[in-house]
C-alpha atoms as a PDB file:
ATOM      1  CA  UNK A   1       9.491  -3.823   8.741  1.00  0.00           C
ATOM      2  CA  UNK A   2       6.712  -5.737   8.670  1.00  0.00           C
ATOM      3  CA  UNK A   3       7.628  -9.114   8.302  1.00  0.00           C
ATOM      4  CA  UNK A   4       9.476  -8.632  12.099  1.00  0.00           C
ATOM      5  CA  UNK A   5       5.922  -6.772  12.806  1.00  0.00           C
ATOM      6  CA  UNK A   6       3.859  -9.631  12.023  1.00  0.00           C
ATOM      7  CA  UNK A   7       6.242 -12.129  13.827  1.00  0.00           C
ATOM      8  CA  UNK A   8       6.165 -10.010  17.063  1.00  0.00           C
ATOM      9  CA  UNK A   9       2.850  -9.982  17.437  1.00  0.00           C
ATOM     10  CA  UNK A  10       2.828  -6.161  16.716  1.00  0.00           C
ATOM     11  CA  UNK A  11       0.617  -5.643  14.150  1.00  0.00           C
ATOM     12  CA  UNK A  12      -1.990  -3.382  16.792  1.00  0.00           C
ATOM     13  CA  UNK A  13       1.201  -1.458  17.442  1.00  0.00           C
ATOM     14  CA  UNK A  14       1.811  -0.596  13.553  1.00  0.00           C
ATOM     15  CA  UNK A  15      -1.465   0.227  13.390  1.00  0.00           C
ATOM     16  CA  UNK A  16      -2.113   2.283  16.577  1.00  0.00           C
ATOM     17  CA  UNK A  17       1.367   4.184  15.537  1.00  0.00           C
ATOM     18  CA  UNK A  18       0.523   5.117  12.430  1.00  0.00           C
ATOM     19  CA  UNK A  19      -2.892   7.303  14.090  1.00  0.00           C
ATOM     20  CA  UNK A  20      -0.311   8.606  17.133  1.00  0.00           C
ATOM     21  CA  UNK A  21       1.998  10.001  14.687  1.00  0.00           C
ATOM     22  CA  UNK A  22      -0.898  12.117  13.371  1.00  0.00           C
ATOM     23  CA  UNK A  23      -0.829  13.626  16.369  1.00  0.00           C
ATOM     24  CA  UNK A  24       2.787  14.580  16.516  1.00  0.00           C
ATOM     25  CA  UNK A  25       1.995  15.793  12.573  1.00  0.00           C
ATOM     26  CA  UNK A  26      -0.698  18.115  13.790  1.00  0.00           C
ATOM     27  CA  UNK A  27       1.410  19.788  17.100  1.00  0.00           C
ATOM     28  CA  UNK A  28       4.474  20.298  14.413  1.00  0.00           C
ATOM     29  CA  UNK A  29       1.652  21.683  12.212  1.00  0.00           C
ATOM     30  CA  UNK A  30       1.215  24.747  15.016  1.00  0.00           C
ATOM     31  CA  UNK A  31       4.519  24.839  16.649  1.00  0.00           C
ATOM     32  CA  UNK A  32       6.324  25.231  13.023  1.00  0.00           C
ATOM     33  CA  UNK A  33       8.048  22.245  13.392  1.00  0.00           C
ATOM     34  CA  UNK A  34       9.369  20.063  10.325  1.00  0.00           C
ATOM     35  CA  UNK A  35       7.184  17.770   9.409  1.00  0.00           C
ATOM     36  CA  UNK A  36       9.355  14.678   9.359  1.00  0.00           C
ATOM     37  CA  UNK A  37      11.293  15.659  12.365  1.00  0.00           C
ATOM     38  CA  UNK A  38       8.339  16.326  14.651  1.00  0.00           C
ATOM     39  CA  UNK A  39       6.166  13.202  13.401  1.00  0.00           C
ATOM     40  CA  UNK A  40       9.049  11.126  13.594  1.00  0.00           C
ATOM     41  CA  UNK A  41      10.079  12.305  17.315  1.00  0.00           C
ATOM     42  CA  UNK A  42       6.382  12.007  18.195  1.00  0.00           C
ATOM     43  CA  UNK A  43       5.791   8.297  17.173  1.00  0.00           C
ATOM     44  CA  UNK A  44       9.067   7.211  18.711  1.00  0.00           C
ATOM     45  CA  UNK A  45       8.285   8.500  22.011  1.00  0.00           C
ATOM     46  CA  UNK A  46       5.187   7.005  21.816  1.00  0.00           C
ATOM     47  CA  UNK A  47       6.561   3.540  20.864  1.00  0.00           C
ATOM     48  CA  UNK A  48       9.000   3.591  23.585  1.00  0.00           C
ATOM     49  CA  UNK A  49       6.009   5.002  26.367  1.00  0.00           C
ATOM     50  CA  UNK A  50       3.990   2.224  25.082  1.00  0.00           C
ATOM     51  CA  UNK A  51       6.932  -0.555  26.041  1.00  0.00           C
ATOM     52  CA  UNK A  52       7.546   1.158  29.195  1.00  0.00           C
ATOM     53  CA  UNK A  53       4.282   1.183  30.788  1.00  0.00           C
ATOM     54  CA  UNK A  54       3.900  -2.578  29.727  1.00  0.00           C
ATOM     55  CA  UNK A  55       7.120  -3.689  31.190  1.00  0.00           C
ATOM     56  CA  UNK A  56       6.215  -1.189  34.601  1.00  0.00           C
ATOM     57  CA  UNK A  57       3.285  -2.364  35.139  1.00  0.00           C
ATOM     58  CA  UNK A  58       2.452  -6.040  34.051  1.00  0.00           C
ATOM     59  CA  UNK A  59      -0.827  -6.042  35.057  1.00  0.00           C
ATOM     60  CA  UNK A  60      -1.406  -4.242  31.689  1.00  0.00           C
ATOM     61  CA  UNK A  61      -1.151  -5.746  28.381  1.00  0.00           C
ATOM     62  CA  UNK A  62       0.452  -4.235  25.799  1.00  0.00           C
ATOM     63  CA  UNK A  63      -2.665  -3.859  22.964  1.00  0.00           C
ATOM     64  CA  UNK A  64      -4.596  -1.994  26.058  1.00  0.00           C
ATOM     65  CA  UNK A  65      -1.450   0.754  26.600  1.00  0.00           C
ATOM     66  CA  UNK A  66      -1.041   0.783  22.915  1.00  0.00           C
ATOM     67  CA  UNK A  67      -5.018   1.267  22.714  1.00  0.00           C
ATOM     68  CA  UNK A  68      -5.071   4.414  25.736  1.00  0.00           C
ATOM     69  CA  UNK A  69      -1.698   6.151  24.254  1.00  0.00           C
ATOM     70  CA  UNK A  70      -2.389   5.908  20.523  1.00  0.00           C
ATOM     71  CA  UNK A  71      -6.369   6.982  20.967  1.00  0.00           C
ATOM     72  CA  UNK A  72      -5.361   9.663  22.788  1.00  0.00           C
ATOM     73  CA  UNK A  73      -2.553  11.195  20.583  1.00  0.00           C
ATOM     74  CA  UNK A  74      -5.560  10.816  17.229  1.00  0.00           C
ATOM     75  CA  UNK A  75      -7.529  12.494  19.030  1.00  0.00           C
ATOM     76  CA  UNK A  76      -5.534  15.163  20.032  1.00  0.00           C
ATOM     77  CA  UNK A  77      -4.361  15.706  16.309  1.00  0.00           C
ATOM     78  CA  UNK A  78      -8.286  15.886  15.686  1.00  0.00           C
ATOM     79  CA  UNK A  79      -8.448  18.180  18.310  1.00  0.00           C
ATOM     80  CA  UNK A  80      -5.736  20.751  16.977  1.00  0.00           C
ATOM     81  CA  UNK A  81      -6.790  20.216  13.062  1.00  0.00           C
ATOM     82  CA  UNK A  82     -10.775  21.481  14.279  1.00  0.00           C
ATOM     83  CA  UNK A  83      -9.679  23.971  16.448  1.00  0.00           C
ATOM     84  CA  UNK A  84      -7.670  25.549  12.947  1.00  0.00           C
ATOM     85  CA  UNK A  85      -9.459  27.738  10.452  1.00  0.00           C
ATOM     86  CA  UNK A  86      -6.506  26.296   8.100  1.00  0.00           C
ATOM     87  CA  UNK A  87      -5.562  22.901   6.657  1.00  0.00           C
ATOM     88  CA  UNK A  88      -2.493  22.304   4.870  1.00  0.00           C
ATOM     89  CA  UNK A  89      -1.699  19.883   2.414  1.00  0.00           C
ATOM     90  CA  UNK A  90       0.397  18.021   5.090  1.00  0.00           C
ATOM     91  CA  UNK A  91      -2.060  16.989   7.445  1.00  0.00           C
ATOM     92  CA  UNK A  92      -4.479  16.210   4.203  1.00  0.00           C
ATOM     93  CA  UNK A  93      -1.968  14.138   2.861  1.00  0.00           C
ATOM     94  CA  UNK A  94      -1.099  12.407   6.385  1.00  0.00           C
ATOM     95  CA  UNK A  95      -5.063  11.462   7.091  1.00  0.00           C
ATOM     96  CA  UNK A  96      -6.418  10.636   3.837  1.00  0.00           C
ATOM     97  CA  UNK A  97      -2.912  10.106   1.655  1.00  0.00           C
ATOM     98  CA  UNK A  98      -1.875  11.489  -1.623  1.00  0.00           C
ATOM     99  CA  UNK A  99       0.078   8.740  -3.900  1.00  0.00           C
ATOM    100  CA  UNK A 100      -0.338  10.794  -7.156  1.00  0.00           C
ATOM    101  CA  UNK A 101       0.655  14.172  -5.179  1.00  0.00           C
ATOM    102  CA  UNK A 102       4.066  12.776  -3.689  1.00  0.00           C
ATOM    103  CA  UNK A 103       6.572  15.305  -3.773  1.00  0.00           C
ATOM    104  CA  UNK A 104      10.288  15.555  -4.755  1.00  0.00           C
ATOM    105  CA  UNK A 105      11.509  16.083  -0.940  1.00  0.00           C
ATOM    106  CA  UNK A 106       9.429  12.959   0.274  1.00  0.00           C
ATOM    107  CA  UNK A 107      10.065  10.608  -2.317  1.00  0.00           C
ATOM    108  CA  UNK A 108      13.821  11.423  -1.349  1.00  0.00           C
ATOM    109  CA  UNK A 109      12.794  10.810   2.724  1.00  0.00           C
ATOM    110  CA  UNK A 110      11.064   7.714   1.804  1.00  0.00           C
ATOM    111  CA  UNK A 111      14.681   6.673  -0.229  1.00  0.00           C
ATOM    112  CA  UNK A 112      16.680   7.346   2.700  1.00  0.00           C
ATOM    113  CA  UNK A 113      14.488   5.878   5.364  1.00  0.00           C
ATOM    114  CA  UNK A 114      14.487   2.562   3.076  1.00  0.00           C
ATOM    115  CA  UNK A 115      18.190   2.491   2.921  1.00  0.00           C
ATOM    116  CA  UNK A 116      18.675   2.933   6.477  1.00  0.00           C
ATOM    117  CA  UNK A 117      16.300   0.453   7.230  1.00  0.00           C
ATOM    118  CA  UNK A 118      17.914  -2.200   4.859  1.00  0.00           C
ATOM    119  CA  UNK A 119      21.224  -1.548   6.045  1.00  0.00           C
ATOM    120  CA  UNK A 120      20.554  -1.858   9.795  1.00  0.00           C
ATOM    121  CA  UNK A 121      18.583  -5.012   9.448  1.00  0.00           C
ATOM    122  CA  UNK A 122      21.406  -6.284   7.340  1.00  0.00           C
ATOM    123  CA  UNK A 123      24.316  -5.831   9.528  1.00  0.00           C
ATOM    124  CA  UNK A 124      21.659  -6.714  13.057  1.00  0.00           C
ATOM    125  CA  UNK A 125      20.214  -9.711  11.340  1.00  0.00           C
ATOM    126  CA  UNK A 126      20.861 -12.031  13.785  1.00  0.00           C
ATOM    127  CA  UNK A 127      19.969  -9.976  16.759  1.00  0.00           C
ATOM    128  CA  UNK A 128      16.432  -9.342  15.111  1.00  0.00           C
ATOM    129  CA  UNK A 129      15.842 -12.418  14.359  1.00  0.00           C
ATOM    130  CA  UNK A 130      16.736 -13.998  17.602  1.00  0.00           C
ATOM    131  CA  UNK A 131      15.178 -11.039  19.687  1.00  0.00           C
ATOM    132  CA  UNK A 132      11.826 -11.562  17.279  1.00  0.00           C
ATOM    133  CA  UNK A 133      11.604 -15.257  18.512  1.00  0.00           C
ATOM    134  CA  UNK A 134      12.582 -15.553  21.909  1.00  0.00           C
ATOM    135  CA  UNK A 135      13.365 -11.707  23.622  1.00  0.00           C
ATOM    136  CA  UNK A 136      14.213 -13.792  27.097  1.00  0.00           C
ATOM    137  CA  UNK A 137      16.387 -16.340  25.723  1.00  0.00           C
ATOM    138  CA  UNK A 138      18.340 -13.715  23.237  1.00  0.00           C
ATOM    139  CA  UNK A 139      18.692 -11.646  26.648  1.00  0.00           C
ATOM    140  CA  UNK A 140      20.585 -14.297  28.501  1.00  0.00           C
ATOM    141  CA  UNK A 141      22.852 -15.288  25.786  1.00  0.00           C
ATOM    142  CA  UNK A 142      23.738 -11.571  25.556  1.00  0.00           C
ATOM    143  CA  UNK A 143      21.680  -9.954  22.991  1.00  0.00           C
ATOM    144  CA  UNK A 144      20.949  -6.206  24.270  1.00  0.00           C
ATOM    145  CA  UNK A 145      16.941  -6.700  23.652  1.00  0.00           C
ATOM    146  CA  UNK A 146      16.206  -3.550  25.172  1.00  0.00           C
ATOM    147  CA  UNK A 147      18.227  -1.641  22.445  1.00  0.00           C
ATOM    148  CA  UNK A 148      16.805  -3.776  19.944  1.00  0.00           C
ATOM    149  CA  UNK A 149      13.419  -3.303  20.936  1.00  0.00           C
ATOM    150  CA  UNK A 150      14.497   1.048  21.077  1.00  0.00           C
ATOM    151  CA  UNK A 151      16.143   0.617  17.252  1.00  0.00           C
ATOM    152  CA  UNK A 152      13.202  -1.158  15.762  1.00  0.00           C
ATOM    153  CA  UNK A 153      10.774   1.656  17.541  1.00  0.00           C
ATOM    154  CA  UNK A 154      13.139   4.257  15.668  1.00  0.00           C
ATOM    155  CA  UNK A 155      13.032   2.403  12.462  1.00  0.00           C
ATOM    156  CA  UNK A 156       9.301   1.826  12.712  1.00  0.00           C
ATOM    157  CA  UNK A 157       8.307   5.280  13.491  1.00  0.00           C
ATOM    158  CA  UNK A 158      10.228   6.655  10.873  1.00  0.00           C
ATOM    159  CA  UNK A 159       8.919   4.393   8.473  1.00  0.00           C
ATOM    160  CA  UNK A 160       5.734   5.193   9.153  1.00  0.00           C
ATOM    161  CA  UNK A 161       6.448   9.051   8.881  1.00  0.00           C
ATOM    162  CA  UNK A 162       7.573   8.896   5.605  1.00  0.00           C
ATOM    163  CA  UNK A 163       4.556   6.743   4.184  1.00  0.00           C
ATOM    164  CA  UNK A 164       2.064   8.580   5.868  1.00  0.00           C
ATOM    165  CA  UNK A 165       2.150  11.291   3.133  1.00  0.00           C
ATOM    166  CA  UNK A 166       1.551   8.531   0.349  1.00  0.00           C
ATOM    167  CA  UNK A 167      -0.977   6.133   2.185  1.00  0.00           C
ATOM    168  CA  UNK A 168      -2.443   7.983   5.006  1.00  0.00           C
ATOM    169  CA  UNK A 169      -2.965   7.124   8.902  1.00  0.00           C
ATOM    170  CA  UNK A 170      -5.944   5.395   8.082  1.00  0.00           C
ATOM    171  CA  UNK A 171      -5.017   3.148   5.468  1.00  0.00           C
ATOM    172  CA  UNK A 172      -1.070   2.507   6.267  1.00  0.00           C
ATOM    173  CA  UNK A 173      -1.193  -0.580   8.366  1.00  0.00           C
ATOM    174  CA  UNK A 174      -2.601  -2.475   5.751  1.00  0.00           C
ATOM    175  CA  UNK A 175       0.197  -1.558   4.027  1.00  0.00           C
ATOM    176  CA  UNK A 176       2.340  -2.643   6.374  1.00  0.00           C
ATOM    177  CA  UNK A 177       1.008  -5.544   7.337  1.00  0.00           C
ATOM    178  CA  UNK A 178      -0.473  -7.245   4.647  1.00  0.00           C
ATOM    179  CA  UNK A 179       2.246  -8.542   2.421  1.00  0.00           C
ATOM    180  CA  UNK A 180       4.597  -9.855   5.352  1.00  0.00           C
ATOM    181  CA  UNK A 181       0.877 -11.829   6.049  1.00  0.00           C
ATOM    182  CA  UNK A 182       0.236 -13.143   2.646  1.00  0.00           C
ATOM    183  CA  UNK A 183       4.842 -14.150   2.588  1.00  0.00           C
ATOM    184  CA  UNK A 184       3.681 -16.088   5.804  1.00  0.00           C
ATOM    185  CA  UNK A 185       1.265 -17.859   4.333  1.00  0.00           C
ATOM    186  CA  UNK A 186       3.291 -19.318   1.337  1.00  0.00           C
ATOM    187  CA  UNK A 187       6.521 -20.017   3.122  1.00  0.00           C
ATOM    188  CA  UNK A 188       7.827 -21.523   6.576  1.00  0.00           C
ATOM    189  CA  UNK A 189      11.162 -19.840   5.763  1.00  0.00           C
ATOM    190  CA  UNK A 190      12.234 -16.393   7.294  1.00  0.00           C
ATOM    191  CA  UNK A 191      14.395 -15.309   4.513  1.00  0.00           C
ATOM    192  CA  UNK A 192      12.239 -16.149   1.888  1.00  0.00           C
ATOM    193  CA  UNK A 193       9.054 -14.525   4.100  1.00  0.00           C
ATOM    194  CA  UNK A 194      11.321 -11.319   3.975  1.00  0.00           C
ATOM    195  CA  UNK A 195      11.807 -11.533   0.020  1.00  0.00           C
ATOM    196  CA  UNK A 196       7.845 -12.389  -0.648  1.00  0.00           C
ATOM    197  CA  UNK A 197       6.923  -9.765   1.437  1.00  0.00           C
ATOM    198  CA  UNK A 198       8.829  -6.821  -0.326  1.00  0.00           C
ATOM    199  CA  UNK A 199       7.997  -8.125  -3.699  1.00  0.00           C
ATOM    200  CA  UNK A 200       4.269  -8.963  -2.669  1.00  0.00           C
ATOM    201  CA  UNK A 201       4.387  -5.103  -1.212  1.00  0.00           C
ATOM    202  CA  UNK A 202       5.575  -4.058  -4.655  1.00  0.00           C
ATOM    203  CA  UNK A 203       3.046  -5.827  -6.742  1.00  0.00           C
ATOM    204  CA  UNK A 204       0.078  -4.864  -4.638  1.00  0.00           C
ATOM    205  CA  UNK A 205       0.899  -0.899  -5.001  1.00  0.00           C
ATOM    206  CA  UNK A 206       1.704  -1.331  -8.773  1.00  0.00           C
ATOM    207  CA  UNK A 207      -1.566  -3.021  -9.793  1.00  0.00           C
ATOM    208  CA  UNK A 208      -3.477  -1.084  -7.173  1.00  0.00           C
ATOM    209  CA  UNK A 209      -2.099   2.122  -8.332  1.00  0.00           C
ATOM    210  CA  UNK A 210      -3.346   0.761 -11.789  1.00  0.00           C
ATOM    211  CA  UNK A 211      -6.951  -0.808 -11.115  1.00  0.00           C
ATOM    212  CA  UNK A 212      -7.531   2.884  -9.738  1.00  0.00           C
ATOM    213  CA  UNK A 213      -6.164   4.318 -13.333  1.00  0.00           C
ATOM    214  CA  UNK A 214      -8.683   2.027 -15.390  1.00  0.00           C
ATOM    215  CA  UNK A 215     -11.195   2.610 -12.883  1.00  0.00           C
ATOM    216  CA  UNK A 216     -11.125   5.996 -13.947  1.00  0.00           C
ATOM    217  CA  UNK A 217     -10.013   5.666 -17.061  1.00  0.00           C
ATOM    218  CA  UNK A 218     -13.458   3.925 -18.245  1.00  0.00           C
ATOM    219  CA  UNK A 219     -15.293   6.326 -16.134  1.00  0.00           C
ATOM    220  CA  UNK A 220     -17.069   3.349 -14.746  1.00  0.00           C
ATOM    221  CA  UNK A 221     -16.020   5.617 -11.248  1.00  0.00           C
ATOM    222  CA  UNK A 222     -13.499   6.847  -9.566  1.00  0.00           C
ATOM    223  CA  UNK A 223     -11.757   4.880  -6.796  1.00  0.00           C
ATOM    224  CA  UNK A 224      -8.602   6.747  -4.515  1.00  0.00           C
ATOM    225  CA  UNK A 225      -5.319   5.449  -5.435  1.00  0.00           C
ATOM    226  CA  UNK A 226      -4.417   4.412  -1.486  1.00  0.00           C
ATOM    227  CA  UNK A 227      -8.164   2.373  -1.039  1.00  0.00           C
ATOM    228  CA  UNK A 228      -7.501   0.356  -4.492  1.00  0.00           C
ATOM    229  CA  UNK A 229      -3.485  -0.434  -2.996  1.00  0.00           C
ATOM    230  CA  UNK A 230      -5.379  -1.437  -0.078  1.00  0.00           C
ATOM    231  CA  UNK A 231      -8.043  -3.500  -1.630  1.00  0.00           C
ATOM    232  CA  UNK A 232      -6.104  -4.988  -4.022  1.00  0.00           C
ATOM    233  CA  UNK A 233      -4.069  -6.130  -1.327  1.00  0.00           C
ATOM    234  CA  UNK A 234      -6.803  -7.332   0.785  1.00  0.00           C
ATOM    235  CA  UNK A 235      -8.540  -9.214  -1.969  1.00  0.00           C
ATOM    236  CA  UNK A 236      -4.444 -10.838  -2.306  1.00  0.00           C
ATOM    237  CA  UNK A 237      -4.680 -11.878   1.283  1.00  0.00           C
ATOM    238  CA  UNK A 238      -8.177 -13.678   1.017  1.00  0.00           C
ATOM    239  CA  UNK A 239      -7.173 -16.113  -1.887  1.00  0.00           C
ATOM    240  CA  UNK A 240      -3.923 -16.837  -0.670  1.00  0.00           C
ATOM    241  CA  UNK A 241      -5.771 -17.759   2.555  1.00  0.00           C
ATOM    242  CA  UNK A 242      -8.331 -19.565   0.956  1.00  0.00           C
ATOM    243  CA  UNK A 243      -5.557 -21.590  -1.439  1.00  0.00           C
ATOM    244  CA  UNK A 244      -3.342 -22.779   1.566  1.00  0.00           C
ATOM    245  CA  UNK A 245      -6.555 -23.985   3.203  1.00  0.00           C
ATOM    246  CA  UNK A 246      -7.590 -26.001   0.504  1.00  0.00           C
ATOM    247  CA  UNK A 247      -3.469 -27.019  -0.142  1.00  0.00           C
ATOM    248  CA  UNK A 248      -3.250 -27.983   3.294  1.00  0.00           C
ATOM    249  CA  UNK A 249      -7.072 -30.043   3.145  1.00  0.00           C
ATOM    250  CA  UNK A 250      -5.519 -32.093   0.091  1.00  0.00           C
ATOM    251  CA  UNK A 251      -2.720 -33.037   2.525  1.00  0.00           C
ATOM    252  CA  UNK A 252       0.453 -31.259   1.709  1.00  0.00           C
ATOM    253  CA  UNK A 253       0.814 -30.143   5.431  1.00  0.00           C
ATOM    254  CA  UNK A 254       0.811 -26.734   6.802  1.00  0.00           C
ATOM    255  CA  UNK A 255       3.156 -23.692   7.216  1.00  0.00           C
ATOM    256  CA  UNK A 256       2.530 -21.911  10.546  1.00  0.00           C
ATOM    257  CA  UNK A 257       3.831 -24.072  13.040  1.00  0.00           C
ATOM    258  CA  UNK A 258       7.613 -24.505  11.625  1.00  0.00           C
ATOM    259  CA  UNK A 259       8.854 -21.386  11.038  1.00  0.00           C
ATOM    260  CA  UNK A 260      10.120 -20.599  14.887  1.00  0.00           C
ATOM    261  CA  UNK A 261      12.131 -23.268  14.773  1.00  0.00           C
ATOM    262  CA  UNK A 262      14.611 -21.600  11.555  1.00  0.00           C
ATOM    263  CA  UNK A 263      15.819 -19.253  14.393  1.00  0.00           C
ATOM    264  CA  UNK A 264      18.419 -21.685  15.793  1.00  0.00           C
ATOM    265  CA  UNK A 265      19.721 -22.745  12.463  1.00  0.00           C
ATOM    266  CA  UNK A 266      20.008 -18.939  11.086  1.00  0.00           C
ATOM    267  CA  UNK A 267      21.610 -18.087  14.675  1.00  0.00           C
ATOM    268  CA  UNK A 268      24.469 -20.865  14.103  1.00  0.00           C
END
């Protein structure tokens, strides 16, 4: 998800999602509403209000809708969790995460939401892909954007759903965008971008998960599993960026300008 995030230009969107769908967390919270189902509804609608009022009213940009619609829905969930005399585990969990308190039932969510996700990017590569690089020109040759753009909303929100209960609101769109970042940074390709990324993603949460274990461990201090994923990641990001500088200064060439152009070739 986030390697079509970061091409797109949507990074404030994973972000800004990720703090709506608290919001739809806290109004299943007091309507009795599942969880997942209610979260999941709530951050889709959002994604798709946030597309219409851009495309309705050009005047506004899309980071200022996305900026009015997802403040409003955090603060909302604020609203409702102060306004209760009791806080559940779920709306801990979905705020601050809880990586070592991941249950059965959401470990098998976050399964199923990865499979579904890999299997409709595998069979709608092409339309991604061309609909990622240029919407208007994947429009007239036929591509039905606007469906793309509602799938990948779907996709998104649910992804975000099911990691909110392991990262947190406040700490998932590093997650999320990070890796895809650093994959951009070493390659001009979009398959291999899409490989780095998920192993980069995988290697940040192992050793993160296990700098926060010997953190602890020496009793030096104790450091949150989700903040060391995060950090760890973070510090990954600032050397890759500082190596390709200094790669690029020693005249092997750049990355970023060359991957648009793989779109035509992968579309043939």
């Amino acid at each position: 998800m986030g390697v079509y995030i970061v091409l797109r230009g949507m990074a404030y969107l994973g972000h800004g999602l990720s703090h709506a769908i608290f919001g739809g967390a806290a109004v299943s919270f007091i309507m009795s509403i599942n969880f997942y189902l209610g979260a999941t509804a709530w951050g889709f609608l959002s994604a798709l209000l946030v597309t219409w009022i851009t495309r309705k009213n050009p005047t506004i940009r899309s980071d200022a809708s996305i900026g009015i619609i997802t403040t409003a829905s955090f603060a909302l969930g604020v609203a409702i969790i102060s306004s209760q005399r009791r806080f559940t585990r779920d709306l801990d969990a979905a705020l601050w995460g809880s990586v070592l308190g991941v249950q059965v039932e959401e470990l098998l969510a976050i399964t199923a939401v990865a499979f579904v996700v890999a299997l409709v990017f595998f069979l709608g590569y092409k339309l991604f892909l061309f609909a990622t690089f240029d919407a208007e020109v994947a429009q007239f040759y036929g591509v039905p954007t606007g469906w793309v753009d509602t799938v990948f909303s779907l996709m998104l929100a649910a992804s975000i759903v099911v990691s909110m209960q392991v990262l947190g609101v406040l700490m998932i769109a590093a997650a999320i965008v990070i890796p895809p970042i650093v994959a951009r940074l070493l390659t001009n390709s979009f398959r291999h971008m899409a490989m780095l990324s998920t192993g980069i993603g995988i290697t940040c949460a192992v050793l993160g998960l296990y700098i926060s274990y010997l953190i602890e461990l020496t009793q030096a201090a104790k450091v949150s599993p989700g903040p060391s994923v995060v950090l760890f990641s973070s510090a990954l990001f600032v050397i890759t960026l500082v190596w390709t500088r200094l790669r690029s200064r020693l005249g092997h060439g750049g990355t970023l300008e060359r991957l648009p152009r793989e779109s035509g070739s992968a579309l043939e």
